[in-house]
PDB file of N, CA and C in Angstrom:
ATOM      1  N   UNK A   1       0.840  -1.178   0.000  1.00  0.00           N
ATOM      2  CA  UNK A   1       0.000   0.000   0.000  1.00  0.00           C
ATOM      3  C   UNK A   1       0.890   1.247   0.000  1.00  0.00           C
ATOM      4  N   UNK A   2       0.759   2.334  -1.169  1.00  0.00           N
ATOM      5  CA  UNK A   2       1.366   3.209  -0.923  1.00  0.00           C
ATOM      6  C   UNK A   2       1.450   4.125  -0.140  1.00  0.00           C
ATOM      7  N   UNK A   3       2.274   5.147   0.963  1.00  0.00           N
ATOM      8  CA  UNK A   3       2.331   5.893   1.860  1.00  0.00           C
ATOM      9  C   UNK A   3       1.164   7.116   1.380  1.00  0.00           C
ATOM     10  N   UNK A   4       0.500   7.477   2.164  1.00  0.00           N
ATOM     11  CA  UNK A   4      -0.143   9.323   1.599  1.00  0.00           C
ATOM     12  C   UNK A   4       0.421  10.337   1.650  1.00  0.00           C
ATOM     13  N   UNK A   5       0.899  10.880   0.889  1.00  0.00           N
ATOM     14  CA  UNK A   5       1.781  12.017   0.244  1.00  0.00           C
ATOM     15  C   UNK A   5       3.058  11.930   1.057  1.00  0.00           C
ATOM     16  N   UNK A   6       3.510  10.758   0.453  1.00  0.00           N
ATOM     17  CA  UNK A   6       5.791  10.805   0.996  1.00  0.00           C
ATOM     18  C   UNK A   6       5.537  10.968   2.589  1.00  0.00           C
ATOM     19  N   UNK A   7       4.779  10.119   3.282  1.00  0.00           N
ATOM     20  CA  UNK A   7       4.837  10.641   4.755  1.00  0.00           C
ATOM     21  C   UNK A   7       6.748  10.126   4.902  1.00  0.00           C
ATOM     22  N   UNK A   8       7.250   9.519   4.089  1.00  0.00           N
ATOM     23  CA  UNK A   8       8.331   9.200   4.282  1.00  0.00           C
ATOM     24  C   UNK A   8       9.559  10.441   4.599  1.00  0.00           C
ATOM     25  N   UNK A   9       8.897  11.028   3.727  1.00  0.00           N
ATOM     26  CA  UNK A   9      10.141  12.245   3.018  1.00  0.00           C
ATOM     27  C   UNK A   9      10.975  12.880   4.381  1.00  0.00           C
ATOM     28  N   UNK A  10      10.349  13.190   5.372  1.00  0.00           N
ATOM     29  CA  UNK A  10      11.236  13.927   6.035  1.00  0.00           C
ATOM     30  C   UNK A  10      12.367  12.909   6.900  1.00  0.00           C
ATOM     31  N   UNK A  11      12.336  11.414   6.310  1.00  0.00           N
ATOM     32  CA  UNK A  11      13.321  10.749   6.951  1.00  0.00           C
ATOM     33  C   UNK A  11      14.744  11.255   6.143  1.00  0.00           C
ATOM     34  N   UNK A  12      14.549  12.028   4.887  1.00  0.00           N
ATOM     35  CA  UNK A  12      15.859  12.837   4.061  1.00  0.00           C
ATOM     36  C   UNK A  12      16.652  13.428   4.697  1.00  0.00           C
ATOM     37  N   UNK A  13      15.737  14.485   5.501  1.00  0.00           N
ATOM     38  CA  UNK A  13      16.264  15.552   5.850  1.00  0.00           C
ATOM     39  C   UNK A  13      17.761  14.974   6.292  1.00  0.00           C
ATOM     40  N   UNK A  14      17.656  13.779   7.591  1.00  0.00           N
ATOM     41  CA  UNK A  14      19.002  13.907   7.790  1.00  0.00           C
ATOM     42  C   UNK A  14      20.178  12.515   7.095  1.00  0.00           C
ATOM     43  N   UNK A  15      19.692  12.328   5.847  1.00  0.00           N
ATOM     44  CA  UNK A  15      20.678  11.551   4.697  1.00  0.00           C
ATOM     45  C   UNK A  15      21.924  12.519   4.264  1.00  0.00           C
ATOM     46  N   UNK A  16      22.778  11.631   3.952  1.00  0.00           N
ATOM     47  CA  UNK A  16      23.631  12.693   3.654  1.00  0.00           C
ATOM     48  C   UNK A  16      23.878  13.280   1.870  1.00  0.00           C
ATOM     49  N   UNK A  17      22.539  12.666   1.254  1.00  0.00           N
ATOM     50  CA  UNK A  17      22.373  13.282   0.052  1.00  0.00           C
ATOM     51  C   UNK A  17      22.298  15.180  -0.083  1.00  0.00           C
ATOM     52  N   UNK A  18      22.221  15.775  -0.776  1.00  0.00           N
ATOM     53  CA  UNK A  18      21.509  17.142  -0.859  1.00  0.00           C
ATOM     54  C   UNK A  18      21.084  17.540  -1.998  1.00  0.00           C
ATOM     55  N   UNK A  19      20.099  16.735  -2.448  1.00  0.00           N
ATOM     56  CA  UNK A  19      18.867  16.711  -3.193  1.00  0.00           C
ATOM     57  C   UNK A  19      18.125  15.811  -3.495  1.00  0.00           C
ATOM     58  N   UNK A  20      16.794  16.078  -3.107  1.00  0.00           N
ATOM     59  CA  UNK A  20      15.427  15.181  -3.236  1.00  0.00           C
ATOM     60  C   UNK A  20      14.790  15.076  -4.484  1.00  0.00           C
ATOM     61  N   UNK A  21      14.588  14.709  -5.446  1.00  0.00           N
ATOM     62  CA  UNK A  21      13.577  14.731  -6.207  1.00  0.00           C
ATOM     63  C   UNK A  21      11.918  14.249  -6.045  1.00  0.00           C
ATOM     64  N   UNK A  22      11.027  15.474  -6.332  1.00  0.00           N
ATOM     65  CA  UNK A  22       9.709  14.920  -5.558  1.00  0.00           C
ATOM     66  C   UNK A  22       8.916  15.318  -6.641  1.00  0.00           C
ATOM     67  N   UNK A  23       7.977  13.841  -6.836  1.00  0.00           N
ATOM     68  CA  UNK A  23       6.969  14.411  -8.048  1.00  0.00           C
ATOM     69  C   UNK A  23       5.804  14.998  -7.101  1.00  0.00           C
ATOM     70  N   UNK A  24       5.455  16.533  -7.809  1.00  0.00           N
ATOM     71  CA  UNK A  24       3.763  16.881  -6.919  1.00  0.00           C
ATOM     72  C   UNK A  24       3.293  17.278  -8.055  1.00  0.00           C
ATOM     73  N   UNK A  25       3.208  17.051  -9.678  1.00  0.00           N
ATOM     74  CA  UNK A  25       2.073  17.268  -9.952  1.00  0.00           C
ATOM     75  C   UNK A  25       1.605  16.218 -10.294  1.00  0.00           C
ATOM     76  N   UNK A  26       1.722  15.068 -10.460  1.00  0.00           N
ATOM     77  CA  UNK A  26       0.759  13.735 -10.829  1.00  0.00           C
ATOM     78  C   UNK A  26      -0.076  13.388  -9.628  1.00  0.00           C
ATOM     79  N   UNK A  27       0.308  13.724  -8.293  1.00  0.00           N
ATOM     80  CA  UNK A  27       0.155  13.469  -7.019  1.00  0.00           C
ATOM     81  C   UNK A  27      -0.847  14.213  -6.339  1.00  0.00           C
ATOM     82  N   UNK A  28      -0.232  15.365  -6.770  1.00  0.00           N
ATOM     83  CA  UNK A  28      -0.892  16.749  -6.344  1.00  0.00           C
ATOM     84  C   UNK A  28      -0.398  17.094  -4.718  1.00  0.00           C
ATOM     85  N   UNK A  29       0.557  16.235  -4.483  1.00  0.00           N
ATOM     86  CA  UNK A  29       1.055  16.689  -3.230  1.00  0.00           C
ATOM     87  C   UNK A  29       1.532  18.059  -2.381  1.00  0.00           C
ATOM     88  N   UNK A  30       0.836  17.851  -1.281  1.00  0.00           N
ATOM     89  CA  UNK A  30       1.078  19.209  -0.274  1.00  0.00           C
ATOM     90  C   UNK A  30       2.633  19.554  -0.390  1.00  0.00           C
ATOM     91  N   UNK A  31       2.928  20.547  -0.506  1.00  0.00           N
ATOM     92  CA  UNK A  31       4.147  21.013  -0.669  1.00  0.00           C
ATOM     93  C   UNK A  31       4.701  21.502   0.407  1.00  0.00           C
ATOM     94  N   UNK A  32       3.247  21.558   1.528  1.00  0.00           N
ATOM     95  CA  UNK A  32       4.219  21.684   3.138  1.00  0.00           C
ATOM     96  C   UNK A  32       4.892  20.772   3.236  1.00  0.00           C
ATOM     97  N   UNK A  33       5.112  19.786   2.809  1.00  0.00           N
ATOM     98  CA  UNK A  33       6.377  18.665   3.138  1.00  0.00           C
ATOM     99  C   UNK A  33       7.791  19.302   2.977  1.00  0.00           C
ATOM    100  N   UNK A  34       8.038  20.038   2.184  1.00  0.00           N
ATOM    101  CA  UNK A  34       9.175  20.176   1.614  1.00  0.00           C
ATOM    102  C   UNK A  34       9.698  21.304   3.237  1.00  0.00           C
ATOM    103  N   UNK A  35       8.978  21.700   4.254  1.00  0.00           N
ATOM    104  CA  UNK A  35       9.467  22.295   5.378  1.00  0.00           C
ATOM    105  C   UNK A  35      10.119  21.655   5.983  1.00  0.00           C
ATOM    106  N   UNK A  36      10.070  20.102   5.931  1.00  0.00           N
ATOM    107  CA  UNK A  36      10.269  18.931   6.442  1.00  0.00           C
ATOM    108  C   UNK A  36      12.563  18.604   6.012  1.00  0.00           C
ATOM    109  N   UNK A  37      12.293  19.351   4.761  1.00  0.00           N
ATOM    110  CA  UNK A  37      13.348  19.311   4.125  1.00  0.00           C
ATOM    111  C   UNK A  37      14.744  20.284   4.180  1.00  0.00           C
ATOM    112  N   UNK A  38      14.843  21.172   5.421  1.00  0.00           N
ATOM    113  CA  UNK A  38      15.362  22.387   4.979  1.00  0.00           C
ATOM    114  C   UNK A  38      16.639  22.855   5.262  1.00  0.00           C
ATOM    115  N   UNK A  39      17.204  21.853   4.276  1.00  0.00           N
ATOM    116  CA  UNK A  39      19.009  21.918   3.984  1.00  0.00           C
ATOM    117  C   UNK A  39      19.118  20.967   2.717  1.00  0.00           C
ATOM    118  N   UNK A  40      17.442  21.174   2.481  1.00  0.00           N
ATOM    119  CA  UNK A  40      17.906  19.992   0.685  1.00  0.00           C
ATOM    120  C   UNK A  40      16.972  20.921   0.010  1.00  0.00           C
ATOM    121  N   UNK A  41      18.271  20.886  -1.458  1.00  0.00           N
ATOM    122  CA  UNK A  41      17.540  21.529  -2.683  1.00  0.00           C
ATOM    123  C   UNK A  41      16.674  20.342  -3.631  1.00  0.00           C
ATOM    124  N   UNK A  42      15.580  20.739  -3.497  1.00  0.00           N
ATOM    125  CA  UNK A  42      14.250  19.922  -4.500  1.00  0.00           C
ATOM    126  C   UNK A  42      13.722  20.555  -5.931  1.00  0.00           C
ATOM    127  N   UNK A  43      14.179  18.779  -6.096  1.00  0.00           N
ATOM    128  CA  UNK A  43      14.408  18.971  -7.660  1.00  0.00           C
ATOM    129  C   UNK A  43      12.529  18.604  -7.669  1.00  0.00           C
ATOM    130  N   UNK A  44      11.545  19.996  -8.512  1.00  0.00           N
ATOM    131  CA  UNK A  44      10.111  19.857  -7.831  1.00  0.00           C
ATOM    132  C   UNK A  44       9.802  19.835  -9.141  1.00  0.00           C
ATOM    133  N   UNK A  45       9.022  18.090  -9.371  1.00  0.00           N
ATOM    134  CA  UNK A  45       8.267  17.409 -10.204  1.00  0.00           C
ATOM    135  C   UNK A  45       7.079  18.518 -10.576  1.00  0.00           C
ATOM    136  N   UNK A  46       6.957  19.069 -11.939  1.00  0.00           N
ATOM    137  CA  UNK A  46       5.751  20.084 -12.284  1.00  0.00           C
ATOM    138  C   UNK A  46       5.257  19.805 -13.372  1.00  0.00           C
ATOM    139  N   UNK A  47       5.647  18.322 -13.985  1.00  0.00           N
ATOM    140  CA  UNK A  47       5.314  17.731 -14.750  1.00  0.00           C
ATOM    141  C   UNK A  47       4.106  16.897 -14.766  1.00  0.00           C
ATOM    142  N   UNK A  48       3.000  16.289 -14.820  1.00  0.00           N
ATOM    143  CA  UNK A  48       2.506  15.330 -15.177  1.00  0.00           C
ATOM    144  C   UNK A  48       2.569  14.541 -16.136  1.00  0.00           C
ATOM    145  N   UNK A  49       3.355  13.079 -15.737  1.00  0.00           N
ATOM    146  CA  UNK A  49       3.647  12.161 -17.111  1.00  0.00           C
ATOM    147  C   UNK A  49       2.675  11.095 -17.183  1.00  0.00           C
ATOM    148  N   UNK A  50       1.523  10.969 -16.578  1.00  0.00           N
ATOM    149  CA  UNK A  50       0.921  10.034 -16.746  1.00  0.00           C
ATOM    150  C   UNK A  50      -0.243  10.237 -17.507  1.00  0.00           C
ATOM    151  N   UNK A  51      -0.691  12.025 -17.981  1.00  0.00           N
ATOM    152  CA  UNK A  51      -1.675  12.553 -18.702  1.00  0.00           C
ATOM    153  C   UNK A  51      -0.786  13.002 -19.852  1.00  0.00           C
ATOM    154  N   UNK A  52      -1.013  12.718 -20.774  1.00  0.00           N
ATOM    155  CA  UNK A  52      -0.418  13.391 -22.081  1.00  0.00           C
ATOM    156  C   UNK A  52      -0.917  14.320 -22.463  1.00  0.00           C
ATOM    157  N   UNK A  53      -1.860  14.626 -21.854  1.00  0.00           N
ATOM    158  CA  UNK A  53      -2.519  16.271 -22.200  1.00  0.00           C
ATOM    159  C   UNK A  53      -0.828  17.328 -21.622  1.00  0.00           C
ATOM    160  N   UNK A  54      -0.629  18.058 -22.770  1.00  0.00           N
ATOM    161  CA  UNK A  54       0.289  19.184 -22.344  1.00  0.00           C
ATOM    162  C   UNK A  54      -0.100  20.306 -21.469  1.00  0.00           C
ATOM    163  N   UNK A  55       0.850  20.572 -20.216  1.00  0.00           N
ATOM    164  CA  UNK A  55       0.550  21.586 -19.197  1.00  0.00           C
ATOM    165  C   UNK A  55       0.436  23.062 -20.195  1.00  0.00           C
ATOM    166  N   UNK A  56       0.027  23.714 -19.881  1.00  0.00           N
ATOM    167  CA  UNK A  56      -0.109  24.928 -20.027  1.00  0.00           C
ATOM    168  C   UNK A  56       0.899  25.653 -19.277  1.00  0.00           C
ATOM    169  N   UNK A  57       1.732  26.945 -19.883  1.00  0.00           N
ATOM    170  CA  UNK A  57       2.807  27.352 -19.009  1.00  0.00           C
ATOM    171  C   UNK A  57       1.859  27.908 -17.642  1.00  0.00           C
ATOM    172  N   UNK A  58       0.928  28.342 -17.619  1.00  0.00           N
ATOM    173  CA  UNK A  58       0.471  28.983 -16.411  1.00  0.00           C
ATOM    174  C   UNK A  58      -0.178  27.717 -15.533  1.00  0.00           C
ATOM    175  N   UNK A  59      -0.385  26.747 -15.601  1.00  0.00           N
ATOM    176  CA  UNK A  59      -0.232  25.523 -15.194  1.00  0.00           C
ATOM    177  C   UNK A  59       1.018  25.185 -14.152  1.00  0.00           C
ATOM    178  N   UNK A  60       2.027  24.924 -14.599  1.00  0.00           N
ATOM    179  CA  UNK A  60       3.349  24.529 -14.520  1.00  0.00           C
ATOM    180  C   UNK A  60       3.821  26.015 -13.205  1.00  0.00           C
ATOM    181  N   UNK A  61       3.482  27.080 -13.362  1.00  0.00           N
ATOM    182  CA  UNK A  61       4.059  28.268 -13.203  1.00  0.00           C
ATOM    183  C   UNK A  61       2.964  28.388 -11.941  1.00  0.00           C
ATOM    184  N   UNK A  62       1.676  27.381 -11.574  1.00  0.00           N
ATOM    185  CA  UNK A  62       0.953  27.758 -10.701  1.00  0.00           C
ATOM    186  C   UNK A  62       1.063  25.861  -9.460  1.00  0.00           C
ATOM    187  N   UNK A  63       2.279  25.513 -10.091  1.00  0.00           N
ATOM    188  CA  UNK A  63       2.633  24.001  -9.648  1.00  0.00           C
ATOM    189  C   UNK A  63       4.055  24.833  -8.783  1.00  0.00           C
ATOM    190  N   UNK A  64       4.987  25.439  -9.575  1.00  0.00           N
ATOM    191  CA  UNK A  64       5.793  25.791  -9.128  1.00  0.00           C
ATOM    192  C   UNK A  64       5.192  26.919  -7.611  1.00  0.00           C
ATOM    193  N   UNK A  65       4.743  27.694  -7.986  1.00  0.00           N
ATOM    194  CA  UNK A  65       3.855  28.963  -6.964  1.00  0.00           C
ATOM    195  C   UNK A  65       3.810  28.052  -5.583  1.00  0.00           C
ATOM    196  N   UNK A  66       2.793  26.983  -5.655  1.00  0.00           N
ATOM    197  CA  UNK A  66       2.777  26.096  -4.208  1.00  0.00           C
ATOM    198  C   UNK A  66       3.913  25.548  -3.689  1.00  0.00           C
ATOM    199  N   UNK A  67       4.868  25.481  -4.444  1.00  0.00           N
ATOM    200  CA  UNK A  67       6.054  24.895  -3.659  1.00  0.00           C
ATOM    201  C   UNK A  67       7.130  26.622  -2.792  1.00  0.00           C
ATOM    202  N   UNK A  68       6.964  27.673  -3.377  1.00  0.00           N
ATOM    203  CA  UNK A  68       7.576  28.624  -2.666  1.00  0.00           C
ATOM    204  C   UNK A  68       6.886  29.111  -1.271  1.00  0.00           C
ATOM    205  N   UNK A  69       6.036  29.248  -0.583  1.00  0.00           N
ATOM    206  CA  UNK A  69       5.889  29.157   0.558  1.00  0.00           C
ATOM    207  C   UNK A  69       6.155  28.048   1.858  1.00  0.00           C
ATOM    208  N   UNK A  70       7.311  27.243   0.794  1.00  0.00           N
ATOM    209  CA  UNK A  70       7.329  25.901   1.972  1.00  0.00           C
ATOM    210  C   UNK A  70       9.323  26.039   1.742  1.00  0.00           C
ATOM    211  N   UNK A  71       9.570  26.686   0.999  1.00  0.00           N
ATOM    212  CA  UNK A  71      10.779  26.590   0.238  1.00  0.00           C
ATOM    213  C   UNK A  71      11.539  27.888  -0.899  1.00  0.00           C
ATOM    214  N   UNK A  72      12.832  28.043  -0.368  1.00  0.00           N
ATOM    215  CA  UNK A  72      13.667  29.271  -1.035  1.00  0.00           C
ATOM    216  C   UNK A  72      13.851  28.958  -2.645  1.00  0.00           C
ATOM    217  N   UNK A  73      13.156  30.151  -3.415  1.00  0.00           N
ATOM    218  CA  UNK A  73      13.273  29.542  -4.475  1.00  0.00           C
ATOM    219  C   UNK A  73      14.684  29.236  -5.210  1.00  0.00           C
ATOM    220  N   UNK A  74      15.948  29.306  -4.519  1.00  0.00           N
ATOM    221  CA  UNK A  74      17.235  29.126  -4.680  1.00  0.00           C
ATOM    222  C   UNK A  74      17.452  27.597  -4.296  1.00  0.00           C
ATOM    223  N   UNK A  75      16.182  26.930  -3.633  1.00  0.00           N
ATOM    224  CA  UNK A  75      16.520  25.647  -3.556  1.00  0.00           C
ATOM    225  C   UNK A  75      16.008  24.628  -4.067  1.00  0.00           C
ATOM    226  N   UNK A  76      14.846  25.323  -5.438  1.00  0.00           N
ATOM    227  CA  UNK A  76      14.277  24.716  -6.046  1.00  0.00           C
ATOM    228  C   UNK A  76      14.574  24.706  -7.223  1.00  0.00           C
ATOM    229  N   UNK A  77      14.803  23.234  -8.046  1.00  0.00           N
ATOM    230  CA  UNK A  77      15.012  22.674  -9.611  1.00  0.00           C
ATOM    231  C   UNK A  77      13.442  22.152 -10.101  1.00  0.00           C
ATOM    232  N   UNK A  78      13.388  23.068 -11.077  1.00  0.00           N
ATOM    233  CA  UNK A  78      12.033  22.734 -11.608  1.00  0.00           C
ATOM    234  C   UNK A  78      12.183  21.274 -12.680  1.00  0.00           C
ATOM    235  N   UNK A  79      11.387  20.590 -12.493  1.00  0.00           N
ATOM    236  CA  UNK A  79      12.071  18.914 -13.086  1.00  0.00           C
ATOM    237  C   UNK A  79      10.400  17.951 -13.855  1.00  0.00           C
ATOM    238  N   UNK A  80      10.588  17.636 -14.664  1.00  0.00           N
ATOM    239  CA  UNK A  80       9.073  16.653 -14.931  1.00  0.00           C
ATOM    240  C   UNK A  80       8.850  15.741 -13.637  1.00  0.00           C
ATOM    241  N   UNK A  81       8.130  15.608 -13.417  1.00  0.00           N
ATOM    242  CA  UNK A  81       7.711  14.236 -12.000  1.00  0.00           C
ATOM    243  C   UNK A  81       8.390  13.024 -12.358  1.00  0.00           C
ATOM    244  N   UNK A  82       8.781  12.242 -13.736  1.00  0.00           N
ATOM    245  CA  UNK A  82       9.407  11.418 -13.951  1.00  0.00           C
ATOM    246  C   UNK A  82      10.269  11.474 -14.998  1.00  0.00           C
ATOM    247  N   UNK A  83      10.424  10.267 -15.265  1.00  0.00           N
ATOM    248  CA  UNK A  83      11.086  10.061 -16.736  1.00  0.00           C
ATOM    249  C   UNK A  83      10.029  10.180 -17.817  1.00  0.00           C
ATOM    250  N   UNK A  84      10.453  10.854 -19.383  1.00  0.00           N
ATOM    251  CA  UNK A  84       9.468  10.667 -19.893  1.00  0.00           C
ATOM    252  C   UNK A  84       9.614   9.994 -21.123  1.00  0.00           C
ATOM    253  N   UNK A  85       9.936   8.874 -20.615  1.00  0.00           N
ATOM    254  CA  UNK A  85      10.519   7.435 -21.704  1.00  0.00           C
ATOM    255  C   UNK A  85       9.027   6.611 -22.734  1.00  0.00           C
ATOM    256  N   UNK A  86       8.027   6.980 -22.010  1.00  0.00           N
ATOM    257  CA  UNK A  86       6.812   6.464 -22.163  1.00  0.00           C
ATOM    258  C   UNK A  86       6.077   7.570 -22.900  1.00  0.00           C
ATOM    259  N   UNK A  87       6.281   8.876 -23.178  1.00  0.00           N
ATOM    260  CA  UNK A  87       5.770   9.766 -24.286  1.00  0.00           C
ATOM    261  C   UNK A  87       5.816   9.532 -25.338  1.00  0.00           C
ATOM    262  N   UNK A  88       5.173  10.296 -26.347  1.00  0.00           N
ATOM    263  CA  UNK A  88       5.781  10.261 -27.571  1.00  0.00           C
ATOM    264  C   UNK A  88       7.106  11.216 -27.587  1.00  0.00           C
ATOM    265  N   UNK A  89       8.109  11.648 -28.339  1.00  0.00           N
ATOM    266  CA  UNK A  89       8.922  12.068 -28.536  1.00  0.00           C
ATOM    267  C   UNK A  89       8.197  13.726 -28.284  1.00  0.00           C
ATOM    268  N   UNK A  90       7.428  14.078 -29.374  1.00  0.00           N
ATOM    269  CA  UNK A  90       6.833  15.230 -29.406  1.00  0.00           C
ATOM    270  C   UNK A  90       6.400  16.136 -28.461  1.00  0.00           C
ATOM    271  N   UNK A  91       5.553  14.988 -27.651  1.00  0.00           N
ATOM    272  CA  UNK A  91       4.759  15.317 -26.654  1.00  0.00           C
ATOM    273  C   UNK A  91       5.653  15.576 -25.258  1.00  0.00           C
ATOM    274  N   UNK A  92       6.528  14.737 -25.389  1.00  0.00           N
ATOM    275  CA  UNK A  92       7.749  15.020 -24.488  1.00  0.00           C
ATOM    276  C   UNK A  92       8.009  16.590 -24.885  1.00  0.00           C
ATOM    277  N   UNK A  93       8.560  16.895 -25.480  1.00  0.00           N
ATOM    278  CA  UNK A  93       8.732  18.234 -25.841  1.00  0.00           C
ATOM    279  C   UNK A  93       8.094  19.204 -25.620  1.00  0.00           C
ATOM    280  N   UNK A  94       6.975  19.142 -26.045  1.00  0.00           N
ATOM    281  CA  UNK A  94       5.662  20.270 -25.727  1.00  0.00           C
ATOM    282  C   UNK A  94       6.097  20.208 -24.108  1.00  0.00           C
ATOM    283  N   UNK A  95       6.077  19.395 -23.729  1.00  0.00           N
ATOM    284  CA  UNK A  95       5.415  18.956 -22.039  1.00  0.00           C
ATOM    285  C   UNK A  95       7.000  19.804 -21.356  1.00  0.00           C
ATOM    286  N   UNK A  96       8.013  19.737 -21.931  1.00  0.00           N
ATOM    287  CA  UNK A  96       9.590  20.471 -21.648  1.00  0.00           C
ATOM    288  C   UNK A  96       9.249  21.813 -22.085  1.00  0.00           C
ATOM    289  N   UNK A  97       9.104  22.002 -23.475  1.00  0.00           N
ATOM    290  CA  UNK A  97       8.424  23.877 -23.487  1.00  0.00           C
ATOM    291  C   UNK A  97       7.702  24.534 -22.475  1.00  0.00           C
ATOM    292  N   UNK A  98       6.773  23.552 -22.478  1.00  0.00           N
ATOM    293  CA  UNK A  98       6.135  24.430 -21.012  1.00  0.00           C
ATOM    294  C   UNK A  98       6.596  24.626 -19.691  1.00  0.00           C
ATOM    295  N   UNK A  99       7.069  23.701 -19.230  1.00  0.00           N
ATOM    296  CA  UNK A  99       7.809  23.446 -18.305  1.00  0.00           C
ATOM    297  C   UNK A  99       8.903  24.651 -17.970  1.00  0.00           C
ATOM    298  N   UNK A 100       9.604  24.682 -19.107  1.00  0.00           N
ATOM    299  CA  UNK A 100      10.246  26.612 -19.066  1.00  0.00           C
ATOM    300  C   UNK A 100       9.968  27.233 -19.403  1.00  0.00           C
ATOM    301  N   UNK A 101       8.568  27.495 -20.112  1.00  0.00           N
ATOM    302  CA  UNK A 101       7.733  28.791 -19.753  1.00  0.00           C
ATOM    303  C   UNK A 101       7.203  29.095 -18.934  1.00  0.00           C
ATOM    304  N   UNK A 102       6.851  27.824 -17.987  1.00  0.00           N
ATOM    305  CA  UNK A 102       5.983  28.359 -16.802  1.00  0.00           C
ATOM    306  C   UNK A 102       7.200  28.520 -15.632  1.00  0.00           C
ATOM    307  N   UNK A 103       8.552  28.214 -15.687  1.00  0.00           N
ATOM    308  CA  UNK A 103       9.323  28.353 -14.932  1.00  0.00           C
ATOM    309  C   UNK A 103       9.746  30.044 -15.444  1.00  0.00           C
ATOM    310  N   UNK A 104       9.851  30.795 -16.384  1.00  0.00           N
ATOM    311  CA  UNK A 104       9.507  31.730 -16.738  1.00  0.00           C
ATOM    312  C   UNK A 104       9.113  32.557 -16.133  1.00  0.00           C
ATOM    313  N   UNK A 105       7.691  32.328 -16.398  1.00  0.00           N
ATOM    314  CA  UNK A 105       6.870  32.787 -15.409  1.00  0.00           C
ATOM    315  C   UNK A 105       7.114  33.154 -14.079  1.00  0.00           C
ATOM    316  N   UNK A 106       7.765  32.588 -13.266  1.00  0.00           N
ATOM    317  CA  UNK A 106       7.493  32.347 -12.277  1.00  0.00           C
ATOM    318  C   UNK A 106       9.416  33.101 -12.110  1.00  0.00           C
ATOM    319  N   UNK A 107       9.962  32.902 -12.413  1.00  0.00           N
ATOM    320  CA  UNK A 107      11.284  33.766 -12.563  1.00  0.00           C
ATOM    321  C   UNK A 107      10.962  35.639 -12.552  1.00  0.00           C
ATOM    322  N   UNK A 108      10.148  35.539 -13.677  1.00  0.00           N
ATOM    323  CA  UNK A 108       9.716  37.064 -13.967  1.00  0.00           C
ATOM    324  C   UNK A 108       8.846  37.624 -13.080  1.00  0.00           C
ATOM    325  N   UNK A 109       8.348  37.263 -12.149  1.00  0.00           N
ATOM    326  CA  UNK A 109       7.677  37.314 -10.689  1.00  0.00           C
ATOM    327  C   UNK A 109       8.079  37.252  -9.490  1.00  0.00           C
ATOM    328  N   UNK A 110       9.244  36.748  -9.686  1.00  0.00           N
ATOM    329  CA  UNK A 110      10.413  37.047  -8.460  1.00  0.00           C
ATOM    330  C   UNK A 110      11.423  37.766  -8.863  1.00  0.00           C
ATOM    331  N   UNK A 111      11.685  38.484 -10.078  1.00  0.00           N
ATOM    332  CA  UNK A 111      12.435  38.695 -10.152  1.00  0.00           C
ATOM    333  C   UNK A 111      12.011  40.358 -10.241  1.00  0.00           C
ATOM    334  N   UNK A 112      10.861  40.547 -10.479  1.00  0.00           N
ATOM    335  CA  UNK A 112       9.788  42.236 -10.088  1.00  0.00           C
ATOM    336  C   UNK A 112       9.886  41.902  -8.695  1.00  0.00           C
ATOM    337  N   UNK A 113      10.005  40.954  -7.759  1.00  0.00           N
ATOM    338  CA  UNK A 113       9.060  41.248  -6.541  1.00  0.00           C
ATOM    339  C   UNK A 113      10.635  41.735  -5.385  1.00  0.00           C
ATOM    340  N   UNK A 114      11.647  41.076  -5.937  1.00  0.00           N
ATOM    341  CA  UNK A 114      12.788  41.378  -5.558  1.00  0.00           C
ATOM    342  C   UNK A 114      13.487  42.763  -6.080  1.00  0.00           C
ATOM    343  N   UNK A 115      12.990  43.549  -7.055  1.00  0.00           N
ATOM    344  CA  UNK A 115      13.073  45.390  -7.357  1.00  0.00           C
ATOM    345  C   UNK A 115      12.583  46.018  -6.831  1.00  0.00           C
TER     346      UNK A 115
END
C-alpha cells in the first residue's frame, strides 16, 4: 500500500544526500512537506507524465507557486515528475516547453518582486 503524500520524506532531511527529487504534480502533493526538508535543494516534479494532455505554461508556473511558501526559491530545480521514456517524442517536448515557460513565469515574478 502506498504511503499518503511521501509521509516518508522527512526521513531525508538527515541523509547525507543534498537533493530530493519529488513528483507533486501527478500526485498533487502538499508542498508543506518540503518544510520537512530544509538543507535539501528539490528537484520539484511540475510535470505530469501520466496525462499526455500538455501543461499549459500557467499551469506549470501555478505548480511551481505552491512549492515557494514551503521553500527558497534558490533551492528549487524545476524537473518533470518522472522520466518521460513512455511519451511520444513530441509530446515530451511540448510537455519540456512548457515546463520553461511556466518556470519563466514564475522567474519574472520574483524577479519584479525582488526590485
Amino acid at each position: 500500500e502506498r504511503p499518503e503524500g511521501y509521509s516518508f520524506l522527512p526521513e531525508f532531511a538527515g541523509c547525507h544526500c543534498t537533493q530530493v527529487s519529488i513528483e507533486t504534480a501527478q500526485s498533487n502533493l502538499d508542498t508543506k512537506v518540503l518544510e520537512t526538508l530544509p538543507d535539501k535543494t528539490i528537484l520539484l516534479g511540475v510535470i505530469d507524465l501520466e496525462d499526455e494532455a500538455v501543461e499549459t505554461p500557467e499551469t506549470v508556473a501555478a505548480r511551481i507557486r505552491r512549492a515557494l511558501p514551503h521553500k527558497d526559491a534558490s533551492q528549487i530545480i524545476v524537473a518533470p515528475d518522472c522520466g518521460m521514456k513512455y511519451l511520444p517524442r513530441e509530446r515530451a517536448y511540448a510537455k519540456l516547453e512548457a515546463m520553461v515557460a511556466g518556470t519563466e513565469i514564475v522567474r519574472g515574478e520574483l524577479e519584479a518582486k525582488a526590485a
